[in-house]
Protein backbone atom coordinates (compact mmCIF):
# COMPACT_ATOMS: atom_id res chain seq x y z
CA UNK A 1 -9.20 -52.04 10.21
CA UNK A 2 -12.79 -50.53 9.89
CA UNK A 3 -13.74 -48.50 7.27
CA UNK A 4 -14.27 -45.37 8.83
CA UNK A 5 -10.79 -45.92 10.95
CA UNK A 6 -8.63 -46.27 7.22
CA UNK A 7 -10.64 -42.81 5.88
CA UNK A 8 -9.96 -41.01 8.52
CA UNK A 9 -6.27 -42.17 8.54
CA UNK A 10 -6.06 -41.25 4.82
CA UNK A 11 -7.68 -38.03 5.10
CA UNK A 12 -5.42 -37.14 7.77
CA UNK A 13 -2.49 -38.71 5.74
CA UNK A 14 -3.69 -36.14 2.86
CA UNK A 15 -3.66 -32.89 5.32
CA UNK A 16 -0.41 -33.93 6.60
CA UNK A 17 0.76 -34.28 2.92
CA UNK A 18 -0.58 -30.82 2.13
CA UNK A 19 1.22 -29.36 4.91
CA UNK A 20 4.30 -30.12 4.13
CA UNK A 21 3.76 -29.02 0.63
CA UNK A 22 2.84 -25.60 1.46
CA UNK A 23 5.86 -25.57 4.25
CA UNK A 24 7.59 -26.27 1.06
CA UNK A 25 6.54 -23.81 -1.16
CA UNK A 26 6.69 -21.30 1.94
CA UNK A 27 10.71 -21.78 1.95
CA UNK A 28 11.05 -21.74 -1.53
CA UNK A 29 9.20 -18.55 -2.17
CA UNK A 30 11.35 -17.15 0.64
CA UNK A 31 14.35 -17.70 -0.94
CA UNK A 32 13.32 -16.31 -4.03
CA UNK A 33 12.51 -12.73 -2.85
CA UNK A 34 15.13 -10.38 -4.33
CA UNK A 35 15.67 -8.21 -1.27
CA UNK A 36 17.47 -4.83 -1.01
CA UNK A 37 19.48 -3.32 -3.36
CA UNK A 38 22.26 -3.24 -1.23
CA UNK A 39 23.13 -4.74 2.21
CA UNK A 40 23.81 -1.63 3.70
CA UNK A 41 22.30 -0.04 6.31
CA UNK A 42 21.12 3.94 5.12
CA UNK A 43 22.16 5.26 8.14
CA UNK A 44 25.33 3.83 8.40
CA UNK A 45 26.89 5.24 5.14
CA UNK A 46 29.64 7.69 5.38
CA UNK A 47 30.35 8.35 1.69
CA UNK A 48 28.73 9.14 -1.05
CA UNK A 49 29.83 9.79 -4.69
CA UNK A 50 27.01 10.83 -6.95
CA UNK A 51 27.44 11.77 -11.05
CA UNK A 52 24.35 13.07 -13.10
CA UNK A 53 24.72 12.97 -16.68
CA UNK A 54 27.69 14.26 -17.87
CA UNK A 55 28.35 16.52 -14.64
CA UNK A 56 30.98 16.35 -12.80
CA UNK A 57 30.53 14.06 -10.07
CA UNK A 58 30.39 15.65 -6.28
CA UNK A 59 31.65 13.78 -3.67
CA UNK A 60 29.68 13.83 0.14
CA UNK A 61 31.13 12.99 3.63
CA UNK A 62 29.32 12.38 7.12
CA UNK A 63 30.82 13.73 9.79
CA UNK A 64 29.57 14.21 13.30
CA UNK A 65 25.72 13.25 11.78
CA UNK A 66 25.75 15.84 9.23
CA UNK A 67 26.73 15.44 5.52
CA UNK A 68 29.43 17.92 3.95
CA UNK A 69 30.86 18.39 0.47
CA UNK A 70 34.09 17.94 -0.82
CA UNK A 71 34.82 21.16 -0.77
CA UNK A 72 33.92 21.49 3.31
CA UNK A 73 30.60 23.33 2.87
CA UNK A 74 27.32 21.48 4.63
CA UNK A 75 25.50 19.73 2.44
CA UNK A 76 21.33 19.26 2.67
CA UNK A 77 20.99 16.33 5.22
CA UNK A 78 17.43 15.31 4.35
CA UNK A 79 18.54 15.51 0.19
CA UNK A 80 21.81 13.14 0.81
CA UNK A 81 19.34 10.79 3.14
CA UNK A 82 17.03 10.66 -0.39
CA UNK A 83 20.43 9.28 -1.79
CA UNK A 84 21.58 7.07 0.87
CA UNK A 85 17.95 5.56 0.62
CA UNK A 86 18.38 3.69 -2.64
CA UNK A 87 20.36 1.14 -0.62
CA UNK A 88 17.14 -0.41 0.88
CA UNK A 89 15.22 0.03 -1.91
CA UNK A 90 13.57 -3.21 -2.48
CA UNK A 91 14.67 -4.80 -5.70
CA UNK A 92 11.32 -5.88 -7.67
CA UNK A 93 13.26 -8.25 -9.64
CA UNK A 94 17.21 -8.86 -10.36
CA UNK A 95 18.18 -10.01 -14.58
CA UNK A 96 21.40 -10.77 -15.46
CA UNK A 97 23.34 -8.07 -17.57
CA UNK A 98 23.47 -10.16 -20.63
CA UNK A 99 19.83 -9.96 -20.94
CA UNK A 100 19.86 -6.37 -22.14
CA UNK A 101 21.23 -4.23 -24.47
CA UNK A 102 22.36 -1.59 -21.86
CA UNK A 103 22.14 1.73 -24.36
CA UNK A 104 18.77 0.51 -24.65
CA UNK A 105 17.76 0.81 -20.98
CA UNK A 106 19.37 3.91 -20.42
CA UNK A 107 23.04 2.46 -18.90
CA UNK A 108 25.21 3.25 -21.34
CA UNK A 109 25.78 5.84 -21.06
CA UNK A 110 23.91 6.11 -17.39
CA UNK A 111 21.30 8.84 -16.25
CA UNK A 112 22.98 9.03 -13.17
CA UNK A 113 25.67 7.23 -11.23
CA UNK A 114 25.69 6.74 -7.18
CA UNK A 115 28.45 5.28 -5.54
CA UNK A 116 27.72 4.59 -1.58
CA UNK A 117 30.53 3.55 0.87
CA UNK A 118 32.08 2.36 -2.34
CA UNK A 119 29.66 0.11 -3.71
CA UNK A 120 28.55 1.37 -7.05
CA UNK A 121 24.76 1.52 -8.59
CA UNK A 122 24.26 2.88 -12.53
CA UNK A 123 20.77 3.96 -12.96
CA UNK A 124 19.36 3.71 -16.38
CA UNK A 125 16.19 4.42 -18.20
CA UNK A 126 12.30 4.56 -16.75
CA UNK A 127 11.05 0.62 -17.19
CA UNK A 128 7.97 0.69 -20.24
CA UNK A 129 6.38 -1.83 -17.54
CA UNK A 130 5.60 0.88 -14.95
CA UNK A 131 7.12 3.57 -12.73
CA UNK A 132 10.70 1.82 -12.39
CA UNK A 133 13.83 2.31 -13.50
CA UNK A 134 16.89 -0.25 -14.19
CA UNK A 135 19.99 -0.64 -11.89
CA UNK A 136 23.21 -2.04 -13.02
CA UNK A 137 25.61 -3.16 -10.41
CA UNK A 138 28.35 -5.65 -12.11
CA UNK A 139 26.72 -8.50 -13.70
CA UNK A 140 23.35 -8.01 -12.52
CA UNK A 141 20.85 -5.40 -13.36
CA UNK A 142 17.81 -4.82 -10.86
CA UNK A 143 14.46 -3.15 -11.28
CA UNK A 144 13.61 -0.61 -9.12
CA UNK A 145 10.87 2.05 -8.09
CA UNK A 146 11.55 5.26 -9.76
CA UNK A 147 11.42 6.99 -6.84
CA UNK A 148 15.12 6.02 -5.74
CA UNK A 149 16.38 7.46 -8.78
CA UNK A 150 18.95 10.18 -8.02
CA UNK A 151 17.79 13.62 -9.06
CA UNK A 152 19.23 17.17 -8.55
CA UNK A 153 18.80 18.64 -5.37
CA UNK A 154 15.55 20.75 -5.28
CA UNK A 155 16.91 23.79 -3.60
CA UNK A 156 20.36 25.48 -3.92
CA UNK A 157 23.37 23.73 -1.67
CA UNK A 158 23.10 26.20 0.66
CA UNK A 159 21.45 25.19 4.39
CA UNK A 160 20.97 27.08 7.11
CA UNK A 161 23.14 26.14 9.93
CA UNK A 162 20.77 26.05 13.14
């Protein structure tokens, strides 16, 4: 074989090898994204148990598209959609609970508590790292943007029926 016939054959034997390394590292980096907070779909919740503080906890149900209390007043559609949000919310990065102390990030006892269609998230303290906040859900505590942490509504309960 010439020369220029074996470079060319291990040059092309290199980009071939390089390929498949970055295919590689492609999968692998796939797999390691930590996704959603939850695998439900926003829209598709139904019920919705939220607990600031020491408050009692209220309790929301959708029927017919809109979301009512437990009490069978309407509730603020666009404020429980805020709430029903923090489903999707992208997890930055998922720790196992024995990592922490959890009185020390703010989940014991929790800012705030949101149960949706059952499945139940603790939110904790603000991270020091940035504008994020921890997430206990059984073993595994996630870090979060702070902007899915539940809050108060903003206005009274009270909505104008349209």
């Amino acid at each position: 074989m010439k020369r220029s016939a074996r470079s060319r054959l291990l040059l092309l034997l290199g980009v071939a090898a390089l390929t498949a390394l970055a295919l590689w590292q492609w999968q692998r980096d796939a797999r390691a994204v930590p996704g959603a907070l939850l695998a439900l779909d926003p829209a598709a919740i139904t019920q919705v148990t939220l607990q600031l503080g020491d408050a009692p906890a209220a309790h929301y149900a959708k029927r017919d598209g809109h979301w009512w209390r437990a009490d069978g007043q309407r509730a603020d559609d666009r404020y429980l959609a805020t709430l029903t949000d923090a489903a999707a919310a992208p997890v930055l990065q998922w720790r196992a609970a024995s990592d922490f102390d959890a009185a020390k990030i703010g989940l014991d006892p929790p800012q705030a508590v949101l149960t949706l269609d059952g499945q139940r998230l603790v939110f904790g303290a603000m991270s020091a790292t940035g504008p994020q906040c921890y997430v206990g859900m059984g073993e595994r505590v996630a870090l979060v943007s702070l902007r899915f942490m539940p809050r108060e509504a903003a206005t009274s309960e009270h909505v104008e029926l349209r």
